[in-house]
Each structure stands twice: as C-alpha cells, then as structure tokens.
PDB file of N, CA and C in Angstrom:
ATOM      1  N   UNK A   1     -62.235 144.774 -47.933  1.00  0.00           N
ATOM      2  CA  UNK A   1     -60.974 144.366 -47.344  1.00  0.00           C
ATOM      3  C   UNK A   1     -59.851 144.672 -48.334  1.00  0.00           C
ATOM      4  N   UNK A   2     -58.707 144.611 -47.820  1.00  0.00           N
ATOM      5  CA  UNK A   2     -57.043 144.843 -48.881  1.00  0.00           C
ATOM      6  C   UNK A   2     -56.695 143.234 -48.807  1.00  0.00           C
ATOM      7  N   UNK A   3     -56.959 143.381 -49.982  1.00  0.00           N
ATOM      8  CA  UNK A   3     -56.071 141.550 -50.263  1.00  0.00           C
ATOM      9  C   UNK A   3     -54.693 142.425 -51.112  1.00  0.00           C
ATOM     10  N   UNK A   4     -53.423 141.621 -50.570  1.00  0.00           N
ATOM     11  CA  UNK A   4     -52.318 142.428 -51.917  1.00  0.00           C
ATOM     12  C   UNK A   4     -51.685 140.462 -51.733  1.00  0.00           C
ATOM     13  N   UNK A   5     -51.179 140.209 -53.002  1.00  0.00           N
ATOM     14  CA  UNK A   5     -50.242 139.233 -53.262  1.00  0.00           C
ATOM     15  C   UNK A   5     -49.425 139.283 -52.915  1.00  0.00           C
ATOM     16  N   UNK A   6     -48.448 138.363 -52.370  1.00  0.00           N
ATOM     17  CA  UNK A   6     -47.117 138.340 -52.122  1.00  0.00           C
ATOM     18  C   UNK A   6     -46.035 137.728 -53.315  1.00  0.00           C
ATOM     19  N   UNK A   7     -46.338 137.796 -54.179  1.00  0.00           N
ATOM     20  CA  UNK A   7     -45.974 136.970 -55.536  1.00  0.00           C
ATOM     21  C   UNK A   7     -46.991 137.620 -56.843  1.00  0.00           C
ATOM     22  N   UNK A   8     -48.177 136.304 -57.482  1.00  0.00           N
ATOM     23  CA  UNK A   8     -48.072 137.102 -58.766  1.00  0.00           C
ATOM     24  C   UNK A   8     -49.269 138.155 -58.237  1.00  0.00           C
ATOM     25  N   UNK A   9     -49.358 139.224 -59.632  1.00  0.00           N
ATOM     26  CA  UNK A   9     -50.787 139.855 -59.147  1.00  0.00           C
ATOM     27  C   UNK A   9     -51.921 139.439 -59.379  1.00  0.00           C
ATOM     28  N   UNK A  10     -52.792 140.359 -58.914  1.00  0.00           N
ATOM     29  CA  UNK A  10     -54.520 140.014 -58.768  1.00  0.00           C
ATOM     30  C   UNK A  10     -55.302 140.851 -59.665  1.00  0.00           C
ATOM     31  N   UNK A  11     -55.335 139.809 -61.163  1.00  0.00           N
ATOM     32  CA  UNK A  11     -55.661 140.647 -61.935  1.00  0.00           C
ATOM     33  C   UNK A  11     -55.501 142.178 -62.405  1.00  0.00           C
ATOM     34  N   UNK A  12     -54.271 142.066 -62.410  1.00  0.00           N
ATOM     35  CA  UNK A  12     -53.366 143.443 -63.305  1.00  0.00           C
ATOM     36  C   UNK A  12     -52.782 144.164 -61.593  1.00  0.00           C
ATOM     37  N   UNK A  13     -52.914 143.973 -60.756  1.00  0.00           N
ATOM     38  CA  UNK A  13     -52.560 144.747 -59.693  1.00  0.00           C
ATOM     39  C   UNK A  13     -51.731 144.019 -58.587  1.00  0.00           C
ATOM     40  N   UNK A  14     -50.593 144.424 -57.664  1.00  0.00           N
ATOM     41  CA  UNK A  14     -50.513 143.388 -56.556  1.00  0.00           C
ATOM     42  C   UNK A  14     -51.557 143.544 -55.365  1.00  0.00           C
ATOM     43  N   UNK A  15     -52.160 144.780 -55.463  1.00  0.00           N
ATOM     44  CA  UNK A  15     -53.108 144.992 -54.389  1.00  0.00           C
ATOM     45  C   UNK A  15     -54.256 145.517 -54.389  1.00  0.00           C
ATOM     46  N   UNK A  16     -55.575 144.624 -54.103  1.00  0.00           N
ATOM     47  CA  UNK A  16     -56.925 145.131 -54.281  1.00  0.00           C
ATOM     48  C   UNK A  16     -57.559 145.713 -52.926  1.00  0.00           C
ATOM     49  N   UNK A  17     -58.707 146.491 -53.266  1.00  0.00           N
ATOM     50  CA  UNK A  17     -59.934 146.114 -52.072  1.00  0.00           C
ATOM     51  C   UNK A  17     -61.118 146.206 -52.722  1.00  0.00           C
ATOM     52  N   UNK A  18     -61.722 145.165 -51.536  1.00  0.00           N
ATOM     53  CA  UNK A  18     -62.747 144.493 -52.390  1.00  0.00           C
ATOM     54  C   UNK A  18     -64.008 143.884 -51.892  1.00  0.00           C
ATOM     55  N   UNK A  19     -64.648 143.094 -51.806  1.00  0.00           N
ATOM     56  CA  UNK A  19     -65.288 142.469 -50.943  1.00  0.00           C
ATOM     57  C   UNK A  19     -64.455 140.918 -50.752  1.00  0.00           C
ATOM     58  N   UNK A  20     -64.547 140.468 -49.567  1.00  0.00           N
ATOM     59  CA  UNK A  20     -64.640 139.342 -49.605  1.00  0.00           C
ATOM     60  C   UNK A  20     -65.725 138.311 -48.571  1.00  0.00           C
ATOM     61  N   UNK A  21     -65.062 137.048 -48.383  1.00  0.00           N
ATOM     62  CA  UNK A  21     -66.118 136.456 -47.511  1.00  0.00           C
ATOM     63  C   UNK A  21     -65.442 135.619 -46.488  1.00  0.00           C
ATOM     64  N   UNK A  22     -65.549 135.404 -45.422  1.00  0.00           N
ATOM     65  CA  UNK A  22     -65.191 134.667 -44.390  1.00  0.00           C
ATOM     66  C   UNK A  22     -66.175 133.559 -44.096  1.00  0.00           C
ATOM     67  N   UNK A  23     -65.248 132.304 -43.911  1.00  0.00           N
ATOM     68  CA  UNK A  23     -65.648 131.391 -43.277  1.00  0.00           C
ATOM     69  C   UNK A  23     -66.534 131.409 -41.958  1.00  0.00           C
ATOM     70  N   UNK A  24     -67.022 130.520 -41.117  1.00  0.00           N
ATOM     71  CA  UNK A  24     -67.700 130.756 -40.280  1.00  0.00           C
ATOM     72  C   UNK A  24     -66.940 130.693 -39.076  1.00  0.00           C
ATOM     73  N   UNK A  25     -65.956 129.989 -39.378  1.00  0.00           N
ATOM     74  CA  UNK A  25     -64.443 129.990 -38.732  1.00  0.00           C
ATOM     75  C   UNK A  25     -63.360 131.641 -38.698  1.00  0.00           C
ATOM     76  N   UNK A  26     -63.567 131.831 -39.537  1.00  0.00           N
ATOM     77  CA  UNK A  26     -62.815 132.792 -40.354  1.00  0.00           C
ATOM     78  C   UNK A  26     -61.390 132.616 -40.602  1.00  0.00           C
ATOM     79  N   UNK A  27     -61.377 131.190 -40.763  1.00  0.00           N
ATOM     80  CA  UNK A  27     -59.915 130.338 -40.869  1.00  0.00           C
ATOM     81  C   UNK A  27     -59.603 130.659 -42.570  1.00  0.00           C
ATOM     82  N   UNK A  28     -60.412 131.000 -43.263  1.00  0.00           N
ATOM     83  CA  UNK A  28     -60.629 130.967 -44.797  1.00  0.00           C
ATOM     84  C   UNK A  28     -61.327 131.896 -45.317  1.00  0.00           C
ATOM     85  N   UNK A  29     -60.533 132.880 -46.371  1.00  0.00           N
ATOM     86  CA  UNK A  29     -61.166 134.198 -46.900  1.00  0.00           C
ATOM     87  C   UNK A  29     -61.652 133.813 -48.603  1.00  0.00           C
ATOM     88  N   UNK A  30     -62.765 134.046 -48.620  1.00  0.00           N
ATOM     89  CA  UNK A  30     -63.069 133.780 -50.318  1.00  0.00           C
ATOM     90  C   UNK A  30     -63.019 135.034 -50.958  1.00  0.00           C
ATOM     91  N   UNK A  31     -62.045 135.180 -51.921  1.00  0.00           N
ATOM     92  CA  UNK A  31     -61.598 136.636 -52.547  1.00  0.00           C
ATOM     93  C   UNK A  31     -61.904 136.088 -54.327  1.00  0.00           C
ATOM     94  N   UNK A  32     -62.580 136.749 -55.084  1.00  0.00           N
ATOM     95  CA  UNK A  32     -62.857 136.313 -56.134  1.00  0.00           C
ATOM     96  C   UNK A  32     -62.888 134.852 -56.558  1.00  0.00           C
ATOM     97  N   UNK A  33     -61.983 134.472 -57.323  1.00  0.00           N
ATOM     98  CA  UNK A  33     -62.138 132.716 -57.250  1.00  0.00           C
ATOM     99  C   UNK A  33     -60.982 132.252 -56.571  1.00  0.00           C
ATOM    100  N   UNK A  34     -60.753 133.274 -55.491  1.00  0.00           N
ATOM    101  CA  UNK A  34     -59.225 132.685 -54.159  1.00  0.00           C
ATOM    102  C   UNK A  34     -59.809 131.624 -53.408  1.00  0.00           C
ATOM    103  N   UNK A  35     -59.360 131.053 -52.691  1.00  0.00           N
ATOM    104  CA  UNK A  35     -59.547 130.208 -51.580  1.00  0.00           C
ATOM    105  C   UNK A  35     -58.274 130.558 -50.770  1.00  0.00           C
ATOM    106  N   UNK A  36     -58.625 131.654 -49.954  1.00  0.00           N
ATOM    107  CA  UNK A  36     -57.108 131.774 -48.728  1.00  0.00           C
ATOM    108  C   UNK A  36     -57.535 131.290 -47.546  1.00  0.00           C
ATOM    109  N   UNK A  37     -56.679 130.304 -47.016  1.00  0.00           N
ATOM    110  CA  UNK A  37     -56.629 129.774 -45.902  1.00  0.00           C
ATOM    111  C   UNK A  37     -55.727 130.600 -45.040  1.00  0.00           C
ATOM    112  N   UNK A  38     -55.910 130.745 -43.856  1.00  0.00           N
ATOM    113  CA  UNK A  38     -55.184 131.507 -42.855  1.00  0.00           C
ATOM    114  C   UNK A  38     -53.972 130.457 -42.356  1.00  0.00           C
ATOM    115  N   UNK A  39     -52.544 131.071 -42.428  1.00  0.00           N
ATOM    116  CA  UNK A  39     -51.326 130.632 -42.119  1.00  0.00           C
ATOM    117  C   UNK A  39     -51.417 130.620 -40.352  1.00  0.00           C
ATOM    118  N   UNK A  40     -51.032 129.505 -40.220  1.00  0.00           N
ATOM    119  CA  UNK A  40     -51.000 129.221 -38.739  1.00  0.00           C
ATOM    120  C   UNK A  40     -49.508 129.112 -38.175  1.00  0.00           C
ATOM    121  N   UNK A  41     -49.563 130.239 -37.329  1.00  0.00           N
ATOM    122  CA  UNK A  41     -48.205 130.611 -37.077  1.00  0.00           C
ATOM    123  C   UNK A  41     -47.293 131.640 -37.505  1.00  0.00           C
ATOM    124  N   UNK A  42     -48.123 132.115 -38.388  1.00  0.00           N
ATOM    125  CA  UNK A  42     -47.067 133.232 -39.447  1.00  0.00           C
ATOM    126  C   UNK A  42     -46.510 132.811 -40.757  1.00  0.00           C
ATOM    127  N   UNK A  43     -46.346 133.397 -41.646  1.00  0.00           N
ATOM    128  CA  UNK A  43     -46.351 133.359 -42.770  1.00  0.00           C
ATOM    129  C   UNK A  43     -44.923 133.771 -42.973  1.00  0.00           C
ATOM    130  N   UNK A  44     -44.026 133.960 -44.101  1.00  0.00           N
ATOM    131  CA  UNK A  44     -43.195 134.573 -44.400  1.00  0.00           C
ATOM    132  C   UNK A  44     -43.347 136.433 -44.790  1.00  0.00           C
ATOM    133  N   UNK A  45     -44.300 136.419 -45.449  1.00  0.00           N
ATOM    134  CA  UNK A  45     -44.495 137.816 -45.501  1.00  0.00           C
ATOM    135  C   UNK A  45     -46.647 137.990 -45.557  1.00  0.00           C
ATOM    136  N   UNK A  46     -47.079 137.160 -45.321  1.00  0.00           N
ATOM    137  CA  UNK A  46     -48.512 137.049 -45.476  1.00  0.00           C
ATOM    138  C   UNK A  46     -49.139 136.073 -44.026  1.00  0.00           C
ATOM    139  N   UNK A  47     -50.302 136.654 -44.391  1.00  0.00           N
ATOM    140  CA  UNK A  47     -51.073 135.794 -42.955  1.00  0.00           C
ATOM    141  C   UNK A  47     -52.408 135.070 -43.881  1.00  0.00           C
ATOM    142  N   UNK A  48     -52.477 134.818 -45.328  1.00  0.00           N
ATOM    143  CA  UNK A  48     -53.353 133.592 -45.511  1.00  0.00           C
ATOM    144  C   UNK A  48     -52.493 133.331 -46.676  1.00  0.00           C
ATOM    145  N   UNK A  49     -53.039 132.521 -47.359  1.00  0.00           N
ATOM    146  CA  UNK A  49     -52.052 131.259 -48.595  1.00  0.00           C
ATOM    147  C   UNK A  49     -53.200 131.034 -49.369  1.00  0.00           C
ATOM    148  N   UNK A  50     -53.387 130.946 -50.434  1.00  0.00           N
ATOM    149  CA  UNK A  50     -53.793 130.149 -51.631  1.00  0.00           C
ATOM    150  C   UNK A  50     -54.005 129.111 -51.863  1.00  0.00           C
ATOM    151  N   UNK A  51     -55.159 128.271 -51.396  1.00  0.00           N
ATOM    152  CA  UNK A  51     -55.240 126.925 -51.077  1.00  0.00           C
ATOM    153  C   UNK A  51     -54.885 126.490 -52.514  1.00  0.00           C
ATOM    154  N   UNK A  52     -55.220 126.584 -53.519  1.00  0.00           N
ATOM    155  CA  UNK A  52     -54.499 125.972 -54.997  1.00  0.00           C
ATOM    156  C   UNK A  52     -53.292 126.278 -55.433  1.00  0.00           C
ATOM    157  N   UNK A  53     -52.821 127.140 -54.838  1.00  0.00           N
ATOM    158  CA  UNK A  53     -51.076 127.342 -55.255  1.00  0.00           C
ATOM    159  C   UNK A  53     -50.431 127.606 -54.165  1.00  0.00           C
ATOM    160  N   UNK A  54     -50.193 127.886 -53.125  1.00  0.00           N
ATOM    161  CA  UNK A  54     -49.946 127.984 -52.155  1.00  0.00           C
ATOM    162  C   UNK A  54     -49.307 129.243 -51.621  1.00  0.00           C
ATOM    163  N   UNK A  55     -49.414 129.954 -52.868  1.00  0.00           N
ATOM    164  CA  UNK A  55     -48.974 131.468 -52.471  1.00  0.00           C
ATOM    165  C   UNK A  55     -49.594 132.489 -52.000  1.00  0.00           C
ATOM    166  N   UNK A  56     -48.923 133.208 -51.232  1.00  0.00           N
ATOM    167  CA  UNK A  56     -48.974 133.639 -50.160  1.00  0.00           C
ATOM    168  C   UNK A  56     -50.145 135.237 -50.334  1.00  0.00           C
ATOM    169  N   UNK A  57     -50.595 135.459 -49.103  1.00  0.00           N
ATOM    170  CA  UNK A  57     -51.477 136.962 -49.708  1.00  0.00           C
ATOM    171  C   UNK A  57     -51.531 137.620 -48.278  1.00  0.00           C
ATOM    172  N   UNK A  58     -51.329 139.329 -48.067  1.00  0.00           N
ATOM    173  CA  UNK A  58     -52.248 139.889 -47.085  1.00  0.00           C
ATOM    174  C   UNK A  58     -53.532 140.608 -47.310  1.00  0.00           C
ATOM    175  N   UNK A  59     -54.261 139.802 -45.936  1.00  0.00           N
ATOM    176  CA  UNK A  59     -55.647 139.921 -46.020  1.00  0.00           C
ATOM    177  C   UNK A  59     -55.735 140.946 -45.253  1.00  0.00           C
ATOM    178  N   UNK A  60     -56.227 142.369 -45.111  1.00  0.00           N
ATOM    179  CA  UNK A  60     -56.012 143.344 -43.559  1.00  0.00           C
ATOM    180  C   UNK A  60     -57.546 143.917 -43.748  1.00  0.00           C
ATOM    181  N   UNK A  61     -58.049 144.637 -42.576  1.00  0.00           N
ATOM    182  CA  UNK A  61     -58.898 145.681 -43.105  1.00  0.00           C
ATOM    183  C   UNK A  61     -58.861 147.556 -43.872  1.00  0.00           C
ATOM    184  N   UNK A  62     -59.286 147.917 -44.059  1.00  0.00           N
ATOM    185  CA  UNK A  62     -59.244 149.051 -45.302  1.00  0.00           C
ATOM    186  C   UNK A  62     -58.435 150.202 -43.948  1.00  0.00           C
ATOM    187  N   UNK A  63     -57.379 150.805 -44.432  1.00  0.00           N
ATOM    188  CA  UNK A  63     -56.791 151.922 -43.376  1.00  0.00           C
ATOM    189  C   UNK A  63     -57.533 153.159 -43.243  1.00  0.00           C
ATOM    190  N   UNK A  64     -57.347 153.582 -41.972  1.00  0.00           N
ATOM    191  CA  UNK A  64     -58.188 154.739 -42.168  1.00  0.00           C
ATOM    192  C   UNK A  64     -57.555 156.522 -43.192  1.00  0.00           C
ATOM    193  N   UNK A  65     -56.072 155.875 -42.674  1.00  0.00           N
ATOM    194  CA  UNK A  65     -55.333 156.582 -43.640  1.00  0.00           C
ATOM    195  C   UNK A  65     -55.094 156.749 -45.207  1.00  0.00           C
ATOM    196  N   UNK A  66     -55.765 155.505 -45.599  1.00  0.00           N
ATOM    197  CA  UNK A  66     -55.765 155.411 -46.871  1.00  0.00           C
ATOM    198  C   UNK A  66     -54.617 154.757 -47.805  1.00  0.00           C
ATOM    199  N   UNK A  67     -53.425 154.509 -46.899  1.00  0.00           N
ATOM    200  CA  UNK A  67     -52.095 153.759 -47.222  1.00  0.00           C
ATOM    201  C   UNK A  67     -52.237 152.160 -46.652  1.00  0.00           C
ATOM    202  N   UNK A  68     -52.882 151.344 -47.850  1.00  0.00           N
ATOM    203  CA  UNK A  68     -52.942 150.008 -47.480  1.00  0.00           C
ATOM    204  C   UNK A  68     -51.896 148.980 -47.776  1.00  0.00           C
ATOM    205  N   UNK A  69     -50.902 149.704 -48.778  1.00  0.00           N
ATOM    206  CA  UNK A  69     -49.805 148.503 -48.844  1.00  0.00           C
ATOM    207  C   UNK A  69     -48.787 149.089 -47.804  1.00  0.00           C
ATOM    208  N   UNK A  70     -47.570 148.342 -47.746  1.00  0.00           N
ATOM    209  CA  UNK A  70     -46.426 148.424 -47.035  1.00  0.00           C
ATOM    210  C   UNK A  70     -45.492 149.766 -47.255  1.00  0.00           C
ATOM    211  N   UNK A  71     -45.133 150.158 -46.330  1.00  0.00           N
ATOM    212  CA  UNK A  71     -44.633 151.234 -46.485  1.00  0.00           C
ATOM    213  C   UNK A  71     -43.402 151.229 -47.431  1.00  0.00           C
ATOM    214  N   UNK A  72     -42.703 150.274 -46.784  1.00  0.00           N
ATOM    215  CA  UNK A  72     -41.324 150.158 -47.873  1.00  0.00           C
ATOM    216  C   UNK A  72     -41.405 149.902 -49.432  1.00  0.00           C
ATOM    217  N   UNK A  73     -42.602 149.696 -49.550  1.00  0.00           N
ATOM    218  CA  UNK A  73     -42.765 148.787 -50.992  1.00  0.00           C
ATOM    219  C   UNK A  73     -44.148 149.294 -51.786  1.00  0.00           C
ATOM    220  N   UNK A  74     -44.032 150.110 -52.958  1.00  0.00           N
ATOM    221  CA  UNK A  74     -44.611 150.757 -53.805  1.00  0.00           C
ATOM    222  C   UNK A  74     -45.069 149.971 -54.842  1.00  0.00           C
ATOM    223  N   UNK A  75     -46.638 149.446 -54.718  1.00  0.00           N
ATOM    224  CA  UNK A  75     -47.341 148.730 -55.470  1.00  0.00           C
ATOM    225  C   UNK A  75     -48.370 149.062 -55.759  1.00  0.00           C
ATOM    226  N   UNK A  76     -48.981 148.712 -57.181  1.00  0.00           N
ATOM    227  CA  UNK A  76     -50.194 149.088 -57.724  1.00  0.00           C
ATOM    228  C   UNK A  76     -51.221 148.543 -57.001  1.00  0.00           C
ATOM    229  N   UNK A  77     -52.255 149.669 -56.611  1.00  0.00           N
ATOM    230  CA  UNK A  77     -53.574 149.073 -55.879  1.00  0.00           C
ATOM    231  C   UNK A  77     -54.805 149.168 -56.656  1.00  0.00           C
ATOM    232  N   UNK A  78     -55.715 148.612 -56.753  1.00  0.00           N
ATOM    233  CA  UNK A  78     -57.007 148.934 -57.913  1.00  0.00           C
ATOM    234  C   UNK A  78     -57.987 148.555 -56.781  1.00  0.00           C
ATOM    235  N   UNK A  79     -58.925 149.380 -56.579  1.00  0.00           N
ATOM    236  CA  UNK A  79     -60.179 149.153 -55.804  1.00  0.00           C
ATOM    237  C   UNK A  79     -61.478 148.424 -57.108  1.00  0.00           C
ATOM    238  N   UNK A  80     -61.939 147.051 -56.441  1.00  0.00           N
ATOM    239  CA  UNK A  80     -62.737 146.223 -57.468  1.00  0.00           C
ATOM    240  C   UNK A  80     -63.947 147.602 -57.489  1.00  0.00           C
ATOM    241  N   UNK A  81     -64.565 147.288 -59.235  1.00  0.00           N
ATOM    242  CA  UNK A  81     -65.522 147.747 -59.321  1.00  0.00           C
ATOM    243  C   UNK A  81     -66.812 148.253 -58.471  1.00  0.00           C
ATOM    244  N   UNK A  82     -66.636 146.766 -57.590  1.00  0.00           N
ATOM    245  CA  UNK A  82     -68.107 146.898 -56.841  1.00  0.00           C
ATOM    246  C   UNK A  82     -68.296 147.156 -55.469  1.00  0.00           C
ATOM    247  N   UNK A  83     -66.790 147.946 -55.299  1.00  0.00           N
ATOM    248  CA  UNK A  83     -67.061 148.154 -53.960  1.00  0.00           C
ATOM    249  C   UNK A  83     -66.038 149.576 -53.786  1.00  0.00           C
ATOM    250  N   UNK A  84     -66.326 150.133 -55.026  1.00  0.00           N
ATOM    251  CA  UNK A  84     -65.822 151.878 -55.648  1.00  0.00           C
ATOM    252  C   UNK A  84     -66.990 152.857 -54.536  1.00  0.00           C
ATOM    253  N   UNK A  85     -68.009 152.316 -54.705  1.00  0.00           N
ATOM    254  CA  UNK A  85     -68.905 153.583 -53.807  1.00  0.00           C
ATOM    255  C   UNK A  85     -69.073 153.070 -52.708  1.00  0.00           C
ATOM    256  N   UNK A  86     -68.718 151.807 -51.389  1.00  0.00           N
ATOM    257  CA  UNK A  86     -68.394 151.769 -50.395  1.00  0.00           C
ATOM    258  C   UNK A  86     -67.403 152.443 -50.115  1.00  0.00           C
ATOM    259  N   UNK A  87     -66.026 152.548 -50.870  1.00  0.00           N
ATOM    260  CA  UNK A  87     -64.927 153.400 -50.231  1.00  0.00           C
ATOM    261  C   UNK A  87     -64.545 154.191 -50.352  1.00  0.00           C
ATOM    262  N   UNK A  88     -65.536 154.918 -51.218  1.00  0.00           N
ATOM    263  CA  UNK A  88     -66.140 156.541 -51.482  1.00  0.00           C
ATOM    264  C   UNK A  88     -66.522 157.270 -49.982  1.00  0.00           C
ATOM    265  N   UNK A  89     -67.470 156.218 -49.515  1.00  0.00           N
ATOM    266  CA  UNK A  89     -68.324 156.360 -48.121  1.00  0.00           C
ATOM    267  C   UNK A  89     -67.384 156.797 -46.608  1.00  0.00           C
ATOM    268  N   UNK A  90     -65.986 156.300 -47.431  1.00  0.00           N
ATOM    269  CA  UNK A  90     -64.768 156.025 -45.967  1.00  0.00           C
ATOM    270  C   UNK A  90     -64.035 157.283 -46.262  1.00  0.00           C
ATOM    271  N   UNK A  91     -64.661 158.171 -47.625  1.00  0.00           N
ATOM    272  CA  UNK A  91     -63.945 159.614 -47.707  1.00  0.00           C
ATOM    273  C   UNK A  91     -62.719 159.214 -48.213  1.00  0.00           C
ATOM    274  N   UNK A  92     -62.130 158.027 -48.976  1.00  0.00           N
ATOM    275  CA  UNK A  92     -61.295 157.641 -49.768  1.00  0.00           C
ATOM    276  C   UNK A  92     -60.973 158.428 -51.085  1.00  0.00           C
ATOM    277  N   UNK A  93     -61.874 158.583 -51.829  1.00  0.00           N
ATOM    278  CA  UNK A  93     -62.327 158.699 -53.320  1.00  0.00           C
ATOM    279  C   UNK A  93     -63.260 159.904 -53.381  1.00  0.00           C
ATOM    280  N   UNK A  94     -62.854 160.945 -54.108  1.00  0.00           N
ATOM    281  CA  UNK A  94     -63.394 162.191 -54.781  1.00  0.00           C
ATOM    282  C   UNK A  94     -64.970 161.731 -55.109  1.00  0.00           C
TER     283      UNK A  94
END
C-alpha cells in the first residue's frame, strides 16, 4: 500500500509503500508501529489519522502508473525494504 503523511515524515520520507494490515473492519490500518484509524467523514487532506497523535495520513492502493503522491506536491517516496521485490512484480522497479 502508499501510506504518505500529511505532516511529519515516515522515517526519512513523506511517502512509503509497504505492507500493511487491516483490521477485520478495515476501520484501522497497522503501518509499522502506526495505528491509523479511518476518518469518518473526510479528513482535511487524509482519509486515516494516527491514533497516538492524531495526525493525519493517506492510505491508497499502489498506482498502476507509478505516480503515488499528489500531483501538485513533490515528495520523497521510499519503497520499505520488504516489499522492494513485490513492486518489482508490478513492473515498477528495474
């Protein structure tokens, strides 16, 4: 998945992909040691929140285009270690 911050970054980057995990609900995304709860109703610029700080994140799935942040807005993306040869597989990555 593309988690990007809406505030600080995620470990050196504003925008990862990565694995994460869904609730059984899928009201709640577990992203490294995140706890994002899904914003009900809309968010200001994100659709889950940071249950310990309350800041804000988008959660989306991986594009097929390969452009996962916002168009207007030019941010560092880092694909996590362990999921480099899944998005190899999507013809992402050389």
């Amino acid at each position: 998945m593309y988690v990007e911050s809406k505030g600080n970054d995620i470990d050196g980057a504003h925008g990862r992909i990565g694995w994460v995990t869904f609730s059984k609900s899928g009201q709640t995304v577990y992203y490294r040691d995140k706890v994002l709860k899904k914003i009900k109703g809309g968010g200001i610029s994100g659709n889950f929140y940071e249950e310990a700080t309350g800041q804000e994140f988008w959660v989306s799935g991986i594009k097929k285009k390969g452009s996962n942040a916002h168009w207007a807005k030019s941010i560092k993306v880092i694909i996590d270690d362990d999921a480099v040869d899944e998005y190899k597989k999507l013809g992402r990555l050389g």
